[in-house]
N, C-alpha and C. Protein backbone atom coordinates (compact mmCIF):
# COMPACT_ATOMS: atom_id res chain seq x y z
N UNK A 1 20.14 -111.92 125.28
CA UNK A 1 18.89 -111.19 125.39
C UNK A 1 18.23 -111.15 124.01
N UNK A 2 16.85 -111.08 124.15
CA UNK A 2 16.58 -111.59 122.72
C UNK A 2 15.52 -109.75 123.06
N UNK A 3 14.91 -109.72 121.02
CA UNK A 3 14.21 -108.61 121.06
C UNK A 3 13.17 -108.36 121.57
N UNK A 4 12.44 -108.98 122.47
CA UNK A 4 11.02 -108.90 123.24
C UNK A 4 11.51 -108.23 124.41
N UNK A 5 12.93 -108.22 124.78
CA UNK A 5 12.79 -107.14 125.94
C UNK A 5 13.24 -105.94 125.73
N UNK A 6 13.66 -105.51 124.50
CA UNK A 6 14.09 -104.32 123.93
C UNK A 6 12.72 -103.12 123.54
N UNK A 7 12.92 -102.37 123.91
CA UNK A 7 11.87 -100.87 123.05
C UNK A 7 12.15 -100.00 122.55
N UNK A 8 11.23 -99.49 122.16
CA UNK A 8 12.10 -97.89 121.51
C UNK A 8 10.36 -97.10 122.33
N UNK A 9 10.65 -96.21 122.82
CA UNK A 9 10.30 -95.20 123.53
C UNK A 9 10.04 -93.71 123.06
N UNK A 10 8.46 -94.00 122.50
CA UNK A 10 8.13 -92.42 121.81
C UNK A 10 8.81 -91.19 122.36
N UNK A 11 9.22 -89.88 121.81
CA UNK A 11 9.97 -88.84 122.50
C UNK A 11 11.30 -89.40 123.08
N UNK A 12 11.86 -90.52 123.43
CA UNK A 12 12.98 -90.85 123.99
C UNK A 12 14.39 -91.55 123.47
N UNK A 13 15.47 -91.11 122.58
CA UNK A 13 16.37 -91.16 122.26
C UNK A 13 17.01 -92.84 122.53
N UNK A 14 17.31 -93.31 121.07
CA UNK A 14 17.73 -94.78 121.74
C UNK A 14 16.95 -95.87 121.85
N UNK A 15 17.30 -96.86 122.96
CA UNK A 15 16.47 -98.17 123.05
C UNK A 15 16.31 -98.52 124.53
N UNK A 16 15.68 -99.34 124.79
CA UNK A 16 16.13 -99.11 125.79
C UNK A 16 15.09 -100.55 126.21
N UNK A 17 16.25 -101.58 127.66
CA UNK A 17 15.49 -103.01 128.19
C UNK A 17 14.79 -102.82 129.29
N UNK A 18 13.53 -103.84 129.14
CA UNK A 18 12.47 -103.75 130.20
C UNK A 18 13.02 -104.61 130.92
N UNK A 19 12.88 -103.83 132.35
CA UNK A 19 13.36 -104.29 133.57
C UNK A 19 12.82 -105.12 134.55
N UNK A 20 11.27 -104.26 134.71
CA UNK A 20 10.16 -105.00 135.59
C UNK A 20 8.90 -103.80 135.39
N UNK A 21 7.93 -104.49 135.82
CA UNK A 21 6.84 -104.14 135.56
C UNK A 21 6.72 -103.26 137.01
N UNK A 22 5.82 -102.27 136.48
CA UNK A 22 4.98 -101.27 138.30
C UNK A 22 3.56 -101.54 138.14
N UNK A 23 2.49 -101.15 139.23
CA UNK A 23 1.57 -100.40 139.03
C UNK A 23 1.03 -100.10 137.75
N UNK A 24 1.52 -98.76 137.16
CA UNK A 24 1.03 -98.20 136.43
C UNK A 24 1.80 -97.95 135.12
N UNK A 25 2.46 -98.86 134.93
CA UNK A 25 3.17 -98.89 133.53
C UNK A 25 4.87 -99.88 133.70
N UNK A 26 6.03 -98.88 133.95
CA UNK A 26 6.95 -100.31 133.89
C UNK A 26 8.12 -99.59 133.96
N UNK A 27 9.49 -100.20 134.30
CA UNK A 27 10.48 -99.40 134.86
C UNK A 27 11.74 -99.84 133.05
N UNK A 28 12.39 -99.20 132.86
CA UNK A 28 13.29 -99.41 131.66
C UNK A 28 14.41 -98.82 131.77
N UNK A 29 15.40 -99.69 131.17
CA UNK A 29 16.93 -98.90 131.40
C UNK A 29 17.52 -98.51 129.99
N UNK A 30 18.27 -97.64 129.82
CA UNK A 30 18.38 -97.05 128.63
C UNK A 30 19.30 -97.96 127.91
N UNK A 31 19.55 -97.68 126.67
CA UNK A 31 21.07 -98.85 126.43
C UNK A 31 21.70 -98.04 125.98
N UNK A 32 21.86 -96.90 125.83
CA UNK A 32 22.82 -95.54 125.95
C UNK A 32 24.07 -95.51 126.95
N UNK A 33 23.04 -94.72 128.36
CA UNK A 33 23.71 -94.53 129.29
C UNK A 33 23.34 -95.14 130.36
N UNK A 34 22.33 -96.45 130.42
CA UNK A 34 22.07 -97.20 131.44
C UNK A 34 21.45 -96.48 132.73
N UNK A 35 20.66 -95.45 132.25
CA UNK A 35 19.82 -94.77 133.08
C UNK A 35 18.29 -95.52 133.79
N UNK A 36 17.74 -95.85 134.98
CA UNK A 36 16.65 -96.34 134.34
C UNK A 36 15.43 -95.21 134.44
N UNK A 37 14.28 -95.37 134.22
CA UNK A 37 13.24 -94.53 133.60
C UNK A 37 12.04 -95.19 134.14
N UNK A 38 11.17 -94.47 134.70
CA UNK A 38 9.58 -95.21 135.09
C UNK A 38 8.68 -94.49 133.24
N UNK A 39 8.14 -95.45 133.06
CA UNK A 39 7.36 -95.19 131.81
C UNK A 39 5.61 -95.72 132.41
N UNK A 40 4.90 -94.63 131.72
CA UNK A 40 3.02 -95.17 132.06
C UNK A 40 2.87 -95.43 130.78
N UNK A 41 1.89 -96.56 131.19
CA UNK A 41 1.11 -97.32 130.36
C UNK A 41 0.21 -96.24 128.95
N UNK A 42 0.40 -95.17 129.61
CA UNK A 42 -0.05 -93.98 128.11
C UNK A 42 1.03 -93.78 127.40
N UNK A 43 2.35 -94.15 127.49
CA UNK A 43 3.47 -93.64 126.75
C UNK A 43 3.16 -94.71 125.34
N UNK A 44 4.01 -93.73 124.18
CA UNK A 44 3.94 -95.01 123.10
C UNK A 44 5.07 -95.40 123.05
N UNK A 45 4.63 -96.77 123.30
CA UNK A 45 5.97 -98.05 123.33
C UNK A 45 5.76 -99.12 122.14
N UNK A 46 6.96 -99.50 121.44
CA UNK A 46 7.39 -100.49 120.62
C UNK A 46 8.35 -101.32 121.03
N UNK A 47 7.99 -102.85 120.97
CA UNK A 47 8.72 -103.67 121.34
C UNK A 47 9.35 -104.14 119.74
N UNK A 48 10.58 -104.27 120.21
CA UNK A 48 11.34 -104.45 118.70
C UNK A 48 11.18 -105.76 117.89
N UNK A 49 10.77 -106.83 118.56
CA UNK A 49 10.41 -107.98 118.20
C UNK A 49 8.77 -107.95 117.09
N UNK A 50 7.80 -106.78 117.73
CA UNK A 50 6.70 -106.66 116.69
C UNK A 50 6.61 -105.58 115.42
N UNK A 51 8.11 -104.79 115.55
CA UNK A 51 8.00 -103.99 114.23
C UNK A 51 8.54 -104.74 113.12
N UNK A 52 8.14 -104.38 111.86
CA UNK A 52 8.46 -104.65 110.55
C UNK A 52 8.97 -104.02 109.53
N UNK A 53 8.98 -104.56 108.26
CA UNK A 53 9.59 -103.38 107.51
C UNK A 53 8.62 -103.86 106.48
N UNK A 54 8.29 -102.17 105.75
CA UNK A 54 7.37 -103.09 104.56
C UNK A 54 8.28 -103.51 103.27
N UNK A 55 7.96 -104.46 102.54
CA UNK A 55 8.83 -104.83 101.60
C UNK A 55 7.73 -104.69 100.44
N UNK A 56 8.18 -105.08 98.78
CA UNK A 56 6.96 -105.30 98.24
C UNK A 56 5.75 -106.04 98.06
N UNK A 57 6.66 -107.06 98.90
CA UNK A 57 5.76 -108.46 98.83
C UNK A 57 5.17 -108.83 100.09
N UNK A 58 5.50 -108.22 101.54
CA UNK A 58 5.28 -108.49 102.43
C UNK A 58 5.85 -107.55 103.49
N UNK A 59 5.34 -107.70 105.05
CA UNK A 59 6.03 -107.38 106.07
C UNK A 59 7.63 -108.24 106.68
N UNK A 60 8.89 -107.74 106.38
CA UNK A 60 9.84 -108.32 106.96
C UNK A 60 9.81 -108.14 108.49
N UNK A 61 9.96 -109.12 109.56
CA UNK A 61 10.34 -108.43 110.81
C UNK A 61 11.48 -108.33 110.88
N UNK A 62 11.63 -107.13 111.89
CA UNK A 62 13.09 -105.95 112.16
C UNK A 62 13.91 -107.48 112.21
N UNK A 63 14.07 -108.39 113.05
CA UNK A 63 14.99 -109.11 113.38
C UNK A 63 15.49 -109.40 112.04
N UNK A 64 14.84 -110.22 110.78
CA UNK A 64 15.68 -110.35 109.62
C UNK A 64 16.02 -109.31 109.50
N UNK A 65 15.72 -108.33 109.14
CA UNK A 65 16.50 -106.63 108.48
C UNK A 65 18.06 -106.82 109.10
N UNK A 66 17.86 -106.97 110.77
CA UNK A 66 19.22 -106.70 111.55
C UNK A 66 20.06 -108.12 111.22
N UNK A 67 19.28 -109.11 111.02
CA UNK A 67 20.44 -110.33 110.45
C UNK A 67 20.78 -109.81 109.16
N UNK A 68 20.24 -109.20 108.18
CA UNK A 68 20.92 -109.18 106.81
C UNK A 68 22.23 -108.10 107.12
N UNK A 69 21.46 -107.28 107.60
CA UNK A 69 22.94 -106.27 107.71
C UNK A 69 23.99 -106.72 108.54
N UNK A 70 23.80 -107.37 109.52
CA UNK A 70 24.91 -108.52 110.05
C UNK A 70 25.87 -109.17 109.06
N UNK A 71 24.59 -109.69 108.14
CA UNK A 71 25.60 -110.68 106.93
C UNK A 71 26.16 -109.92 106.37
N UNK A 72 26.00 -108.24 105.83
CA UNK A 72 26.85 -107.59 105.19
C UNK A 72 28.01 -107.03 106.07
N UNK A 73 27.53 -106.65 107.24
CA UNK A 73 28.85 -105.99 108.33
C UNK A 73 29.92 -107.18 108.89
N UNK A 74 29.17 -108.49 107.75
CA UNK A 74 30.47 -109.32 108.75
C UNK A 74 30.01 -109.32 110.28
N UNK A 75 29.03 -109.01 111.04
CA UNK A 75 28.63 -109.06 112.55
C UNK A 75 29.73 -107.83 112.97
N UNK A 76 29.71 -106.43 112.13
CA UNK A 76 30.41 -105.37 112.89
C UNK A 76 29.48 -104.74 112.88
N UNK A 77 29.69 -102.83 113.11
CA UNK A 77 28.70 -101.99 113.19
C UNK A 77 28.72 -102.10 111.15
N UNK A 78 27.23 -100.61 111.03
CA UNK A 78 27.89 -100.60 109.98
C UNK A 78 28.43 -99.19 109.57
N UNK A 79 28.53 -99.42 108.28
CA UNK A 79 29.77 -98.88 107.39
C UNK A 79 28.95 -97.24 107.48
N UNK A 80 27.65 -97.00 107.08
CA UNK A 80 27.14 -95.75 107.76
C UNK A 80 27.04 -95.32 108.54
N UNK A 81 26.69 -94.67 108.99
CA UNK A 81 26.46 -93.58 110.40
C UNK A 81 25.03 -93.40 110.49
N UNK A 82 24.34 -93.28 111.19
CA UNK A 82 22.81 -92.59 110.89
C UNK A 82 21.87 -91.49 110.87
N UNK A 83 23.45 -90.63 110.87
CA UNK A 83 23.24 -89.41 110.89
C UNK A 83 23.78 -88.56 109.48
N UNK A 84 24.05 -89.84 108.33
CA UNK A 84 24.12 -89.89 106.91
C UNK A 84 23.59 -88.88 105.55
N UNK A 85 23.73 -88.73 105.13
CA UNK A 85 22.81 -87.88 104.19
C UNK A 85 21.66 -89.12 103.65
N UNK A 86 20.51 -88.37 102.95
CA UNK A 86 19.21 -89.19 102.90
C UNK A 86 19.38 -90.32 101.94
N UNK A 87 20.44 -89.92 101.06
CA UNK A 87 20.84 -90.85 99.46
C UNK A 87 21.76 -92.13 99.91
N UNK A 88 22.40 -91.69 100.88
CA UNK A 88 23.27 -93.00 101.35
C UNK A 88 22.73 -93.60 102.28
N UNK A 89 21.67 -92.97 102.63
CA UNK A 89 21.16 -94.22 104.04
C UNK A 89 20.02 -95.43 102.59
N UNK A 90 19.40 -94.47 101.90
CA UNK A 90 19.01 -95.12 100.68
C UNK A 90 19.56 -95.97 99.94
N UNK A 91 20.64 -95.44 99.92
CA UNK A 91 21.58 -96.61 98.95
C UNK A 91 22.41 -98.23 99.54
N UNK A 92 22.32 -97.63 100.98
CA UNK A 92 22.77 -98.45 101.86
C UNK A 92 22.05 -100.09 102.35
N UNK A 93 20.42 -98.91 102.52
CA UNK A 93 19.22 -99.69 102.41
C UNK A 93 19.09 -100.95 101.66
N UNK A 94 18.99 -100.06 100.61
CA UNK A 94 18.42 -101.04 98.84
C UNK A 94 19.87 -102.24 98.78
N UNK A 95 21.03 -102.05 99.12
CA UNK A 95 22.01 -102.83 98.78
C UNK A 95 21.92 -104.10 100.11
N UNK A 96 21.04 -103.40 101.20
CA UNK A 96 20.36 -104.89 102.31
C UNK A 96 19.19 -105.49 101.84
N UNK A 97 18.28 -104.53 102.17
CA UNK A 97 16.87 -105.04 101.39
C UNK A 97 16.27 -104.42 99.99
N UNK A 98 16.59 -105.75 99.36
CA UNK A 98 16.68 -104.46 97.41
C UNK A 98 15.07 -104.42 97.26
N UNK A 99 14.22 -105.07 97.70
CA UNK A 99 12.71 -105.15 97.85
C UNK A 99 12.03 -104.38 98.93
N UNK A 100 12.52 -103.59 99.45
CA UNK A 100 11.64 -102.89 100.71
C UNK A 100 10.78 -101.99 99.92
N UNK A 101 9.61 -100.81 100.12
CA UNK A 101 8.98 -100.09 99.32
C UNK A 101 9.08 -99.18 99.92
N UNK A 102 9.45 -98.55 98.79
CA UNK A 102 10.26 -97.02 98.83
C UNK A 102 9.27 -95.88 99.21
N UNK A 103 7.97 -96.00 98.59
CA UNK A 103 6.87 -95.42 99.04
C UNK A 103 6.64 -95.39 100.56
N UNK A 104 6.61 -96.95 101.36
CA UNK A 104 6.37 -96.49 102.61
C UNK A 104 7.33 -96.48 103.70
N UNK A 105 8.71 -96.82 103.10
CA UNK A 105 9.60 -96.46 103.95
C UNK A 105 10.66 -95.29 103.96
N UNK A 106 10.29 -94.68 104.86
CA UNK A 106 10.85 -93.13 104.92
C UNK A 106 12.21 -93.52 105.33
N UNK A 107 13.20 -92.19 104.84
CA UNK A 107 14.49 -91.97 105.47
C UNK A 107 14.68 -92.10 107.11
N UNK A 108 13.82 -91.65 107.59
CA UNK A 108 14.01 -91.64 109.38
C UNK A 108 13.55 -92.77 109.83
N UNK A 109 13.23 -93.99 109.15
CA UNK A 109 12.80 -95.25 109.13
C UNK A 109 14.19 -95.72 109.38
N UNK A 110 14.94 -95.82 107.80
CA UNK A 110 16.10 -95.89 108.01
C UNK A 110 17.35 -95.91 108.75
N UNK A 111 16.98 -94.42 109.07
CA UNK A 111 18.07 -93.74 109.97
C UNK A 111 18.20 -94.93 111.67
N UNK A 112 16.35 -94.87 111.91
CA UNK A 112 16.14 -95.88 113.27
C UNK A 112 16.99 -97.21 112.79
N UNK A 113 16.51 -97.60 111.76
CA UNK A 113 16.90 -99.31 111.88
C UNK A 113 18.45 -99.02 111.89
N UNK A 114 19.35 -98.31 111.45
CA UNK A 114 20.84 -98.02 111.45
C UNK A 114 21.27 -97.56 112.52
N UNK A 115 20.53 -97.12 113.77
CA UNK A 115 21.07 -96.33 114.81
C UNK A 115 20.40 -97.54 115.93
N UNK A 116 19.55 -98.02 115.84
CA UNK A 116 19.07 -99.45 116.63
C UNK A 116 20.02 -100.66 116.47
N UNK A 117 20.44 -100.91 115.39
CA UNK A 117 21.43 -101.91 115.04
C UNK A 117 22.62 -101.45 115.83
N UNK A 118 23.34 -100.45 115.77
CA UNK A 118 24.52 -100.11 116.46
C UNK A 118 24.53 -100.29 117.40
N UNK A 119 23.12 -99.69 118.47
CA UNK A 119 22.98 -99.72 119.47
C UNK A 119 23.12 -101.04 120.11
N UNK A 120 22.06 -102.07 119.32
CA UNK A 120 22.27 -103.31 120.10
C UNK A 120 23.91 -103.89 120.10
N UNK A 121 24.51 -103.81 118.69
CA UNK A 121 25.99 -104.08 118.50
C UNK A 121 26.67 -103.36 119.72
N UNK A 122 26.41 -102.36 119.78
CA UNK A 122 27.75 -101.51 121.30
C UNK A 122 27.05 -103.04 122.50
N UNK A 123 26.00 -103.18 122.69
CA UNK A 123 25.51 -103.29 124.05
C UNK A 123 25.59 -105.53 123.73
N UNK A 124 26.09 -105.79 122.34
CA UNK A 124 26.32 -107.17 123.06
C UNK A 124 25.11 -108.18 122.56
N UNK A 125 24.15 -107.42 122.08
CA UNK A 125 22.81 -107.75 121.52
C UNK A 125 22.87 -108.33 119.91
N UNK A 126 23.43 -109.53 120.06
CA UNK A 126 23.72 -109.60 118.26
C UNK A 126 23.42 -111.17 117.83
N UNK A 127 22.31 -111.99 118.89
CA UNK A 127 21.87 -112.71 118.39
C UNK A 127 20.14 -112.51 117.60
N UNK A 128 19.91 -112.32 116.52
CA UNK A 128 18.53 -111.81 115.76
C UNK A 128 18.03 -113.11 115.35
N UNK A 129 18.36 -114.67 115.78
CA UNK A 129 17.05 -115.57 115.50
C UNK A 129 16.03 -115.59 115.92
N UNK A 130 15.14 -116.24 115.44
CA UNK A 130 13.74 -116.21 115.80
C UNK A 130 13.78 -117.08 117.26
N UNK A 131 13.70 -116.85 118.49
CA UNK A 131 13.48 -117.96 119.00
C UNK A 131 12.37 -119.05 119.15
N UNK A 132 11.17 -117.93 119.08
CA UNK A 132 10.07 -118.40 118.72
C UNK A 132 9.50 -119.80 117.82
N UNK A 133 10.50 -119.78 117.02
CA UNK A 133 9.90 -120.53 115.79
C UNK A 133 10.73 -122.29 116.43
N UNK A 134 12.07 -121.54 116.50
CA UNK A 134 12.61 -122.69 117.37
C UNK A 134 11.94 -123.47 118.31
N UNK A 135 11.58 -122.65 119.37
CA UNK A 135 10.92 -123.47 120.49
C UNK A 135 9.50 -123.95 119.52
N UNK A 136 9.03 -123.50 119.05
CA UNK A 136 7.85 -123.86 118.10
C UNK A 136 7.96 -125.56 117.45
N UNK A 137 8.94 -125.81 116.45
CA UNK A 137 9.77 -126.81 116.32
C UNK A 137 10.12 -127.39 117.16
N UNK A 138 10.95 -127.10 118.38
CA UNK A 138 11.18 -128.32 119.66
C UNK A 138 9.66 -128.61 120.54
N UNK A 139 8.77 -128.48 120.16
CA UNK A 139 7.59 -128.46 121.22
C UNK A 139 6.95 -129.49 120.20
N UNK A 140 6.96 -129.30 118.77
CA UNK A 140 5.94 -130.40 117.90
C UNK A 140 6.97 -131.38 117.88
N UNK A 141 7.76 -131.88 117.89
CA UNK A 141 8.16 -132.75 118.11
C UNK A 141 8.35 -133.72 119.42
N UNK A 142 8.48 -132.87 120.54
CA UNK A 142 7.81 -133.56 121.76
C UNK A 142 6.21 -133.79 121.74
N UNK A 143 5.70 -132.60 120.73
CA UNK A 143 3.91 -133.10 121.37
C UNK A 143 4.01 -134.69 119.97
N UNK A 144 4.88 -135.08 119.10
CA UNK A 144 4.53 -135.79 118.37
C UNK A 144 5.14 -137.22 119.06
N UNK A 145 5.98 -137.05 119.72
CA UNK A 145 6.58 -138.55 120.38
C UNK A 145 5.46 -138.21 121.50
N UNK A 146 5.00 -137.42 122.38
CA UNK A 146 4.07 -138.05 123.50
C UNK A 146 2.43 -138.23 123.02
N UNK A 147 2.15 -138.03 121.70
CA UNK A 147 1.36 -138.50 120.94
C UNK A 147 1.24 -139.82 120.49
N UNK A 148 2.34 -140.37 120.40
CA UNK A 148 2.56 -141.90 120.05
C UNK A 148 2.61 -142.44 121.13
N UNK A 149 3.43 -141.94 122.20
CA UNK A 149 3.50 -142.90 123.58
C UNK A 149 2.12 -143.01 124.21
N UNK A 150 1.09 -142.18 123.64
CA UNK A 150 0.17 -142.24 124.56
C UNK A 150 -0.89 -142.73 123.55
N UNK A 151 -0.90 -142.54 122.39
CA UNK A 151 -1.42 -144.05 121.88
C UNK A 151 -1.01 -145.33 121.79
N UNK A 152 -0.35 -145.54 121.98
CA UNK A 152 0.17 -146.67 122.27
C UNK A 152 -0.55 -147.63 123.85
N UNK A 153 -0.12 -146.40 125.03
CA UNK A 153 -1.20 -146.66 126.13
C UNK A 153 -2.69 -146.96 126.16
N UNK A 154 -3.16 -146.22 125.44
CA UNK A 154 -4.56 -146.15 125.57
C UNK A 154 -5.61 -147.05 125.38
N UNK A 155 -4.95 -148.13 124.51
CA UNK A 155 -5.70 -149.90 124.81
C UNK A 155 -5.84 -150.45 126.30
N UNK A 156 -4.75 -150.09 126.80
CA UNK A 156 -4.50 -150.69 128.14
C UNK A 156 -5.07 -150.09 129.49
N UNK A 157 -5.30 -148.52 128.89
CA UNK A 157 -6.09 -147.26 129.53
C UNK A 157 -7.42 -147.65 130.42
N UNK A 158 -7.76 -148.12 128.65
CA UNK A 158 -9.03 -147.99 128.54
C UNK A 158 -10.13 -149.63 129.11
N UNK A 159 -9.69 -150.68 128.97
CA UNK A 159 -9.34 -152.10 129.74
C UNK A 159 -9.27 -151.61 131.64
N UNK A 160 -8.43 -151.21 131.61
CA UNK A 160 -8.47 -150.78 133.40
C UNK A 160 -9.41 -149.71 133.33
N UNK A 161 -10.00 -148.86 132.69
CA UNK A 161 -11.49 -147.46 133.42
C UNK A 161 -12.32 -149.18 133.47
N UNK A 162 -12.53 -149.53 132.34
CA UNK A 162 -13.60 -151.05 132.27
C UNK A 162 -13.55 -151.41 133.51
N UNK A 163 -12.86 -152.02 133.96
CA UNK A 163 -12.99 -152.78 135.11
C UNK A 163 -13.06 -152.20 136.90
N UNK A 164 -12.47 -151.07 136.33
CA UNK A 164 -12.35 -150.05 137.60
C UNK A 164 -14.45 -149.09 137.73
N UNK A 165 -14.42 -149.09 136.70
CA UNK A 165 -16.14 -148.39 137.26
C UNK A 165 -17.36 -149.40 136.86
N UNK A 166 -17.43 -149.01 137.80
CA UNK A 166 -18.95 -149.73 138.14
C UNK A 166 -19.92 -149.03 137.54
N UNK A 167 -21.37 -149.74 137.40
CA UNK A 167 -22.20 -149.58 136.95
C UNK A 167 -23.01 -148.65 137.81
N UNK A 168 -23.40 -147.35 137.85
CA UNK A 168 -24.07 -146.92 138.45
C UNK A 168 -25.76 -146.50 138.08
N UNK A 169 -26.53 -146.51 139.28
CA UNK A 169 -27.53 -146.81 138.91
C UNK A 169 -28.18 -145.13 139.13
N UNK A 170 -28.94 -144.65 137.90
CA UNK A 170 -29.72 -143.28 138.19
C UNK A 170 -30.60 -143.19 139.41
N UNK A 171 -30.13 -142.19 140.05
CA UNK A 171 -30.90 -141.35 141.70
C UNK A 171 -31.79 -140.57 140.74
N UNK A 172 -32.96 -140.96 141.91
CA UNK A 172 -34.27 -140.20 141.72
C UNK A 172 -34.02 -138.79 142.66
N UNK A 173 -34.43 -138.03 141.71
CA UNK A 173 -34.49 -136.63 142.67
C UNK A 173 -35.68 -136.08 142.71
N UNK A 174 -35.98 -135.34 143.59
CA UNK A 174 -37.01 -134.87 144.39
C UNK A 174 -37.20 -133.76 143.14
N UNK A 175 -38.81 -133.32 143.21
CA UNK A 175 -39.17 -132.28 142.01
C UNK A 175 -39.13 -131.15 143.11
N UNK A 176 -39.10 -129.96 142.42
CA UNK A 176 -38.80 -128.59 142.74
C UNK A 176 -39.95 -128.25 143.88
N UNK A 177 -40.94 -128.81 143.58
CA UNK A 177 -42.20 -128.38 144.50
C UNK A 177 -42.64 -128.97 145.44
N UNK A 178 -41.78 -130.21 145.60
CA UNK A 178 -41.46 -131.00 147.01
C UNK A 178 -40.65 -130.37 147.90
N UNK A 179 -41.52 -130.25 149.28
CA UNK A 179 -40.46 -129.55 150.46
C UNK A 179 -39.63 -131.27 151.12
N UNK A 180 -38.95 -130.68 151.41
CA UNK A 180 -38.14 -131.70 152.51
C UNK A 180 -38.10 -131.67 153.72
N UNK A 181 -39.27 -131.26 154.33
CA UNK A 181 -39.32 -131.05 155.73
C UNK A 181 -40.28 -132.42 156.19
N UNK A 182 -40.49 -133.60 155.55
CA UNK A 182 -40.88 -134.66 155.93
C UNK A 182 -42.52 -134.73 155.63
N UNK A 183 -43.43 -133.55 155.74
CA UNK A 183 -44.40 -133.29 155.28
C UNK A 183 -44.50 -133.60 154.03
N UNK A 184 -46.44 -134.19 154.15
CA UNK A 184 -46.78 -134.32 152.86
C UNK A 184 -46.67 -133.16 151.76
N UNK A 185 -46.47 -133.29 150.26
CA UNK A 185 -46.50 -132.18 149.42
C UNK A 185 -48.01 -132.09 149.54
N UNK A 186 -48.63 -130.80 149.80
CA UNK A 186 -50.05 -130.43 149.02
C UNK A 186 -49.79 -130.35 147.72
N UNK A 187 -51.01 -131.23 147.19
CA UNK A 187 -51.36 -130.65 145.49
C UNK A 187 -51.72 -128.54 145.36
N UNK A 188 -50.62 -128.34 144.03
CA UNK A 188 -51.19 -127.21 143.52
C UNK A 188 -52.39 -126.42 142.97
N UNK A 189 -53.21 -127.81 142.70
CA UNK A 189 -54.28 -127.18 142.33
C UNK A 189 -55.80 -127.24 143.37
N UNK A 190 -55.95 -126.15 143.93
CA UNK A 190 -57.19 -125.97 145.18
C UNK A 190 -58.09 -126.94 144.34
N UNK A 191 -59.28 -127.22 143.68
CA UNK A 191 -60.20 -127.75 143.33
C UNK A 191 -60.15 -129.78 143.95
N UNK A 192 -58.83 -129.83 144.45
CA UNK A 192 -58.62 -131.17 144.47
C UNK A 192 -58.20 -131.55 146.15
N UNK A 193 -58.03 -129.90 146.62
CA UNK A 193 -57.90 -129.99 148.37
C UNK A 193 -59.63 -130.26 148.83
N UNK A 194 -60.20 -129.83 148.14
CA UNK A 194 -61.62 -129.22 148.28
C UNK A 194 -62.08 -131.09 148.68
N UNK A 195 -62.02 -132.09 148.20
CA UNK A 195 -62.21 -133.41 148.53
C UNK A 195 -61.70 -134.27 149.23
């Protein structure tokens, strides 16, 4: 399962996977206690695949954050809790991402990305590549071989439309102020019925 079907759920504890869509918003199961939940389209929802982290130089997305701490946990939970004091979730931080900005990332920032990570770790969720970029890469390379195969065709294309269409000759069409009821058109201008 990759992070586009994962959320985090304003007011609601945890994470939790989209199931199927309703009506009026969408059904979700917790990854807690596997409860599921009807959510409306007014609730605030985050899909984990579009949050970031600010760094100094840029926006990281969550998925690298959760691969680096992977590379430090060895792919276990980690070594904090997220219910930590504020200096060690800090210190914990800076020793994953030594560039994040301290200004706009709060402790309860923290605390989420450390209690989201676990979460996906209990539930089995511990592949964080991009798939995106992948399929991105396998797609230009098919559009670049059926780019060649089909230039390659297109001498031969274009030789058979040649010979296959004919020359067609422009239809006269009737002007707007011609009836088609077989009758002559009267001229528009009276001064010329008058003779």
């Amino acid at each position: 399962m990759t992070l586009d079907k994962i959320l985090s759920i304003g007011g609601k504890p945890g994470l939790y996977k989209l199931v199927t869509q309703t009506r009026g918003g969408f059904v979700a199961e917790s990854l807690l206690d596997k409860k599921r939940i009807t959510v409306s389209m007014r609730s605030n929802v985050s899909v984990l695949s579009e949050i970031a982290i600010y760094t100094l130089e840029e926006e990281l997305p969550l998925r690298e954050v959760f691969r680096k701490v992977q590379e430090k946990e060895d792919g276990g939970k980690t070594s904090i809790g997220h219910k930590d004091d504020k200096l060690k979730l800090e210190e914990y931080f800076f020793e994953i991402l030594p560039n994040y900005d301290e200004d706009r990332v709060y402790a309860s920032d923290i605390k989420k990305v450390i209690q989201w990570y676990n979460i996906l770790h209990d539930n089995g969720i511990t592949d964080f590549s991009d798939k995106k970029a992948k399929d991105a890469e396998g797609e230009s390379t098919d559009e670049e071989s059926s780019e060649k195969k089909s230039s390659e065709k297109k001498p031969q294309e274009n030789k058979l439309q040649e010979k296959k269409s004919p020359e067609r000759k422009p239809v006269a069409k009737r002007s707007s102020h011609q009836k088609s009821s077989g009758k002559k058109a009267t001229p528009k201008n009276p001064a010329a019925r008058k003779k």
